[in-house]
PDB file of N, CA and C in Angstrom:
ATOM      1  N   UNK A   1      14.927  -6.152 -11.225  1.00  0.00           N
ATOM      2  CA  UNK A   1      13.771  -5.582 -10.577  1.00  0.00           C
ATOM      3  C   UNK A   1      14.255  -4.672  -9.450  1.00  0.00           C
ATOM      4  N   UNK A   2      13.759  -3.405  -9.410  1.00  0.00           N
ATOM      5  CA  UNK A   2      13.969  -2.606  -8.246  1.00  0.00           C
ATOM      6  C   UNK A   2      13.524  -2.929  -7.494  1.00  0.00           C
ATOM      7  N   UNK A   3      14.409  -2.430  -5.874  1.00  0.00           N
ATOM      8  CA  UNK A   3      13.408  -2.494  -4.516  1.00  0.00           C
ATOM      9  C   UNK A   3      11.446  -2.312  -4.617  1.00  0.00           C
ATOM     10  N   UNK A   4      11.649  -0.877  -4.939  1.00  0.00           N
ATOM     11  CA  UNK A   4      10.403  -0.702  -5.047  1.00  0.00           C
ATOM     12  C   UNK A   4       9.138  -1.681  -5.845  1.00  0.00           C
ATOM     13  N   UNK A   5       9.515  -1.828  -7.010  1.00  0.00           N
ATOM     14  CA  UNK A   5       9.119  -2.982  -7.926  1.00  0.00           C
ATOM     15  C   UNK A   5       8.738  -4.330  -7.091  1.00  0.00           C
ATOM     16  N   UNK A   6       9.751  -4.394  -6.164  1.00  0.00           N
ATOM     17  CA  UNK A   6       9.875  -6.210  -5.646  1.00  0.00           C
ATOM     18  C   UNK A   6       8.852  -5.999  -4.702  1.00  0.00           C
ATOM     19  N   UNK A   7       8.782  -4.637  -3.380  1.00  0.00           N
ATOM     20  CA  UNK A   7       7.932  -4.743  -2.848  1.00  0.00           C
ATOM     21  C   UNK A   7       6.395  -4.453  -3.277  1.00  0.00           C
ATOM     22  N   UNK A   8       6.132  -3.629  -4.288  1.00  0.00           N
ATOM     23  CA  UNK A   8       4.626  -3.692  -4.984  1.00  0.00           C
ATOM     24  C   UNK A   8       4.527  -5.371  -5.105  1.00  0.00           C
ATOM     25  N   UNK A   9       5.139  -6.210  -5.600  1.00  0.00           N
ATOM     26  CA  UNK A   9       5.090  -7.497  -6.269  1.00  0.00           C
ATOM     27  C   UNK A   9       4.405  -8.137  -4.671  1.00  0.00           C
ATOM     28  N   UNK A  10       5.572  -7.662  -4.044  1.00  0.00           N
ATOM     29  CA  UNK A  10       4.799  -8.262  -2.634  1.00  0.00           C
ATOM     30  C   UNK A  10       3.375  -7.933  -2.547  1.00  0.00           C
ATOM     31  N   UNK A  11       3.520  -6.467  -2.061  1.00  0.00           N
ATOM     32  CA  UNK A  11       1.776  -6.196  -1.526  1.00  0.00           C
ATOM     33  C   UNK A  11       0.328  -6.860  -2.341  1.00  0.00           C
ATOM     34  N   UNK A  12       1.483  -6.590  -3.900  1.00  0.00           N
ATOM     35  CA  UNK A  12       0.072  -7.345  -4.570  1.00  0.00           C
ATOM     36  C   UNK A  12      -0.421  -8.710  -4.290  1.00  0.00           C
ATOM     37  N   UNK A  13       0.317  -9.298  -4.121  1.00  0.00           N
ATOM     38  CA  UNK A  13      -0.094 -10.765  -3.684  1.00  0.00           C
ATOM     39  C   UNK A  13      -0.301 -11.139  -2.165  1.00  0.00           C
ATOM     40  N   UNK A  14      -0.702 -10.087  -1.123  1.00  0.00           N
ATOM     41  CA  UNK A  14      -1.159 -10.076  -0.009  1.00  0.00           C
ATOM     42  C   UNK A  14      -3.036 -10.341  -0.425  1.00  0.00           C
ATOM     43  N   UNK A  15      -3.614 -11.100   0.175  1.00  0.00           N
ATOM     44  CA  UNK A  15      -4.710 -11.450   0.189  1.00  0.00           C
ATOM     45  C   UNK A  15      -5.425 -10.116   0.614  1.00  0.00           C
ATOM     46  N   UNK A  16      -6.712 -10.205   0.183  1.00  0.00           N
ATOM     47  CA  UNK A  16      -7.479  -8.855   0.364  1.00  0.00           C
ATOM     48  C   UNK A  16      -7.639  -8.656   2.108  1.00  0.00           C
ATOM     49  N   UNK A  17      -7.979  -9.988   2.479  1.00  0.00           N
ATOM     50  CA  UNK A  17      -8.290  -9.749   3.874  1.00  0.00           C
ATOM     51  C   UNK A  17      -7.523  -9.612   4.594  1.00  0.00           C
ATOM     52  N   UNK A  18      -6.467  -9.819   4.536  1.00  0.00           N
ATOM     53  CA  UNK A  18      -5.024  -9.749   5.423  1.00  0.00           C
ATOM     54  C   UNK A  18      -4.271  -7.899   5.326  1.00  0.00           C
ATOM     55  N   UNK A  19      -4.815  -7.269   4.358  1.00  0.00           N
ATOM     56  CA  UNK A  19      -4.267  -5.793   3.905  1.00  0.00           C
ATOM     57  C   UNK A  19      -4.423  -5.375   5.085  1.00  0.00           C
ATOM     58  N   UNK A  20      -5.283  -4.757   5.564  1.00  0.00           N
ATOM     59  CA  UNK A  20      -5.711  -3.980   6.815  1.00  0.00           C
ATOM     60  C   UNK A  20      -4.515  -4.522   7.728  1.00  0.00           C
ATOM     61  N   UNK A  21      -3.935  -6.116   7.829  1.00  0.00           N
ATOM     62  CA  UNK A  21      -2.892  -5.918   9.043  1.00  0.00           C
ATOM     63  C   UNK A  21      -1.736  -5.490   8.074  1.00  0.00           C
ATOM     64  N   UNK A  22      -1.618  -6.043   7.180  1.00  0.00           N
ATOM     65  CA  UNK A  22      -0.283  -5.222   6.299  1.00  0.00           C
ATOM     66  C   UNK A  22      -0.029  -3.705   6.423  1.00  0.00           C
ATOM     67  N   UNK A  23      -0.933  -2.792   6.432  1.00  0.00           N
ATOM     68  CA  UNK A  23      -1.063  -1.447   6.540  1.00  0.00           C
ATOM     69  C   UNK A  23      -0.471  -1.422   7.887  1.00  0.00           C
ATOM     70  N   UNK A  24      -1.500  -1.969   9.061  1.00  0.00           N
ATOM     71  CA  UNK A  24      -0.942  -1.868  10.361  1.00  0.00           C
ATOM     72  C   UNK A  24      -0.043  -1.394  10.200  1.00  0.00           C
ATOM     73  N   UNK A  25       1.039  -2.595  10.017  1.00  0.00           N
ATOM     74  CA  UNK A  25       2.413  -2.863   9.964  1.00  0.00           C
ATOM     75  C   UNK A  25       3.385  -1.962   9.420  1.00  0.00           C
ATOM     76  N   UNK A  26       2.916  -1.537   8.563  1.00  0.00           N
ATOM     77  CA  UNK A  26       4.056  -0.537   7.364  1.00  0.00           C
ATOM     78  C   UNK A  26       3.706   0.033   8.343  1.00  0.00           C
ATOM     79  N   UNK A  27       2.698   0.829   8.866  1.00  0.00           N
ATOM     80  CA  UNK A  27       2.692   2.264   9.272  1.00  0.00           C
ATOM     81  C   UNK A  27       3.027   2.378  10.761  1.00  0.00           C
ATOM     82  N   UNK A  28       3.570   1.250  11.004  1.00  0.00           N
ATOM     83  CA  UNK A  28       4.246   1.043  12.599  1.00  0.00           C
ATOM     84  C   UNK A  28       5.565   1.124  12.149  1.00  0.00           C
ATOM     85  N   UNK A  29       6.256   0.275  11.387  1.00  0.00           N
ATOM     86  CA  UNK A  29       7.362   0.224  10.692  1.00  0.00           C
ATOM     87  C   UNK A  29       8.074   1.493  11.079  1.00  0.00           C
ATOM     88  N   UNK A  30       9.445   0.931  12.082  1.00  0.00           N
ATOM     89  CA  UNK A  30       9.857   2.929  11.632  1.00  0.00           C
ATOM     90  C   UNK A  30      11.629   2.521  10.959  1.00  0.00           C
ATOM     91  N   UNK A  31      11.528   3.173   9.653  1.00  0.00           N
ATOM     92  CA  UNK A  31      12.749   3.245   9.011  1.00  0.00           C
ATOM     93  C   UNK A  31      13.230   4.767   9.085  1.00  0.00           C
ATOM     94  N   UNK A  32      13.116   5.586   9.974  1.00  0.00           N
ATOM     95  CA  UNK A  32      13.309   7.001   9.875  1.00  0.00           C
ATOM     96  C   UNK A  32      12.450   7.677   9.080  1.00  0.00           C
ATOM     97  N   UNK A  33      11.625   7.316   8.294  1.00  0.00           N
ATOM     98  CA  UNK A  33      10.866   8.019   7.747  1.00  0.00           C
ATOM     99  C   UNK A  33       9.771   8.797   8.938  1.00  0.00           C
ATOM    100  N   UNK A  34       9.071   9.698   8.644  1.00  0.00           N
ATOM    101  CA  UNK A  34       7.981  10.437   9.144  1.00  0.00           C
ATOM    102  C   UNK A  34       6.316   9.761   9.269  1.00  0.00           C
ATOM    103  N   UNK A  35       5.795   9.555   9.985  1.00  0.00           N
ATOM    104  CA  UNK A  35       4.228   9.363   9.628  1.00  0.00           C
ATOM    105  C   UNK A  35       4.067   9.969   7.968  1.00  0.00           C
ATOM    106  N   UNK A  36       3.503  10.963   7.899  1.00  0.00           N
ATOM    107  CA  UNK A  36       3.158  11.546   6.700  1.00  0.00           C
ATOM    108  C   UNK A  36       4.014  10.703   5.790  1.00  0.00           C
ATOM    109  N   UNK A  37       5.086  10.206   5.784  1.00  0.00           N
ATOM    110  CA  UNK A  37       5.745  10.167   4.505  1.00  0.00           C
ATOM    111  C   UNK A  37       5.211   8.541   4.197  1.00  0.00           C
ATOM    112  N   UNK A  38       5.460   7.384   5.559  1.00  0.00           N
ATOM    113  CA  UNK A  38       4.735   6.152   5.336  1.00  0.00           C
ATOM    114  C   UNK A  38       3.417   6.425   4.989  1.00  0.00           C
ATOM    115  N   UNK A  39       2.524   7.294   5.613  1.00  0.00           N
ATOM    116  CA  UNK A  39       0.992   7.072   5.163  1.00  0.00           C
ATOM    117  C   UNK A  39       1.001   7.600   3.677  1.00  0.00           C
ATOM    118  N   UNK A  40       1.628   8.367   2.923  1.00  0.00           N
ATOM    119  CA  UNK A  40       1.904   8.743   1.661  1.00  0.00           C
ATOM    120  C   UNK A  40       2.175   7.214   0.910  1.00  0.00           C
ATOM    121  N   UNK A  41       3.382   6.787   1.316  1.00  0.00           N
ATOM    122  CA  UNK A  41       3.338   5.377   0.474  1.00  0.00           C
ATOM    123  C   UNK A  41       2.497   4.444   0.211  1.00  0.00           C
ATOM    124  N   UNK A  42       1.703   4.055   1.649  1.00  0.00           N
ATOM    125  CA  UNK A  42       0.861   3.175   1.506  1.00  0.00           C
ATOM    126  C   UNK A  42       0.093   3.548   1.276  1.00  0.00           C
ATOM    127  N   UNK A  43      -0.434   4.523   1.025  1.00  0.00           N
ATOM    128  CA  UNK A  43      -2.009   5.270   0.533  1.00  0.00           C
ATOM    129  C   UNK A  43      -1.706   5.226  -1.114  1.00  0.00           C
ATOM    130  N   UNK A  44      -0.694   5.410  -1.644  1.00  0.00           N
ATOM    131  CA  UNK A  44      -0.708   5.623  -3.171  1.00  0.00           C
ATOM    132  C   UNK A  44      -0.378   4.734  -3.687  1.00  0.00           C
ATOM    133  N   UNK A  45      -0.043   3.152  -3.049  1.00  0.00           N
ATOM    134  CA  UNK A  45       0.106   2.256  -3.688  1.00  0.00           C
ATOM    135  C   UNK A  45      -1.497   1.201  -3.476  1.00  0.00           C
ATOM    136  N   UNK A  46      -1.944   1.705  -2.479  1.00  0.00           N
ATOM    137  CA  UNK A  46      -3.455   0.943  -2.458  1.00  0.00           C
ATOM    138  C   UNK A  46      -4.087   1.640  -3.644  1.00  0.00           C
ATOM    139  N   UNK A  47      -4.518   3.322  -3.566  1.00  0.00           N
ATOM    140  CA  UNK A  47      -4.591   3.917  -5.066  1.00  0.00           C
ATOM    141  C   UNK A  47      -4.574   3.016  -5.766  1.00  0.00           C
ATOM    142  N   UNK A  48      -3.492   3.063  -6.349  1.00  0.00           N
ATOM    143  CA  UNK A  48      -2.894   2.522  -7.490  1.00  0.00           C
ATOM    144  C   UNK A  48      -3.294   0.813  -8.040  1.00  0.00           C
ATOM    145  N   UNK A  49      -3.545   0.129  -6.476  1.00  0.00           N
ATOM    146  CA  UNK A  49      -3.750  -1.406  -7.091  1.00  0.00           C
ATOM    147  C   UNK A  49      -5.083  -1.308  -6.940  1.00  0.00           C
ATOM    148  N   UNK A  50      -6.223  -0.190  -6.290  1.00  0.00           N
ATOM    149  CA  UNK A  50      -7.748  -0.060  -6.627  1.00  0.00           C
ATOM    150  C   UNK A  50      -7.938   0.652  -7.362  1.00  0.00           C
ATOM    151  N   UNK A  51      -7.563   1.479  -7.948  1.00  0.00           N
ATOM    152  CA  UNK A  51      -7.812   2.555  -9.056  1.00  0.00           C
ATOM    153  C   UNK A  51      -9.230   1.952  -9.997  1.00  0.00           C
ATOM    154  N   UNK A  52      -9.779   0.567 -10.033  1.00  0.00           N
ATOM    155  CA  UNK A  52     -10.431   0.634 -11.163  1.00  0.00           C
ATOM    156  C   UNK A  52     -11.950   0.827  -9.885  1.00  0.00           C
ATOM    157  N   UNK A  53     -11.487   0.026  -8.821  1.00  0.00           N
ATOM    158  CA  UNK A  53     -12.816  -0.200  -8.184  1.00  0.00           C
ATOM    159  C   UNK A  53     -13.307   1.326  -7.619  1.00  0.00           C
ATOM    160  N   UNK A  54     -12.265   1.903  -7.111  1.00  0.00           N
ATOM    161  CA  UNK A  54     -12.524   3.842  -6.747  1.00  0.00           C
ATOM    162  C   UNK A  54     -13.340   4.299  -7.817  1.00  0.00           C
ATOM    163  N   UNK A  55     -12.673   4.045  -9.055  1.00  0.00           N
ATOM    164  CA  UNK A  55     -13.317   4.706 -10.589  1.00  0.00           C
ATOM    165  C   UNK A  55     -14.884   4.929 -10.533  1.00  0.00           C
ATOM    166  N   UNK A  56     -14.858   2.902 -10.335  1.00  0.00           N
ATOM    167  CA  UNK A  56     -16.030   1.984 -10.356  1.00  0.00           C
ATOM    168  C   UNK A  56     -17.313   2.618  -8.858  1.00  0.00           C
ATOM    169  N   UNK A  57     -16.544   3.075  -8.343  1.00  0.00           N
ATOM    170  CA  UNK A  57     -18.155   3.251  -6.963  1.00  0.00           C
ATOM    171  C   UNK A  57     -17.881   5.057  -6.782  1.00  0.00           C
ATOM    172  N   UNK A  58     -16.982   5.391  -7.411  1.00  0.00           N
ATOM    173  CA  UNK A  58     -17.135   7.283  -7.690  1.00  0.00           C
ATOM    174  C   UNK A  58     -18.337   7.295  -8.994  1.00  0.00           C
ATOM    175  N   UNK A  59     -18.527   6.327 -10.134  1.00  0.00           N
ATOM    176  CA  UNK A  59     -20.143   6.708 -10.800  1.00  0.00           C
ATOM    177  C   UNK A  59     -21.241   6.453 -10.295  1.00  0.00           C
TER     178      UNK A  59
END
């Protein structure tokens, strides 16, 4: 399993109500990356694990 892989595995199994501090967190997080580049990650992996419910309240 890749890094990346292991941490999706994580986020997914973060409880719904607890996300909002998870986000906090990443986006305090500083690994040298840029703002833009953390809010890029965590924005396209929430995407990605709501994709059906976005679908679902865009009809």
């Amino acid at each position: 399993m890749s890094e990346k892989d292991y941490a999706k595995s994580i986020i997914d199994i973060i409880p719904e109500e607890n996300m909002d501090e998870v986000i906090e967190y990443l986006l305090n997080f500083s690994v040298g990356k840029n703002d833009d580049e953390k809010f890029g990650l965590v924005s396209k992996h929430i995407l990605e694990k709501y994709r059906k419910a976005f679908e679902e309240l865009a009809k």
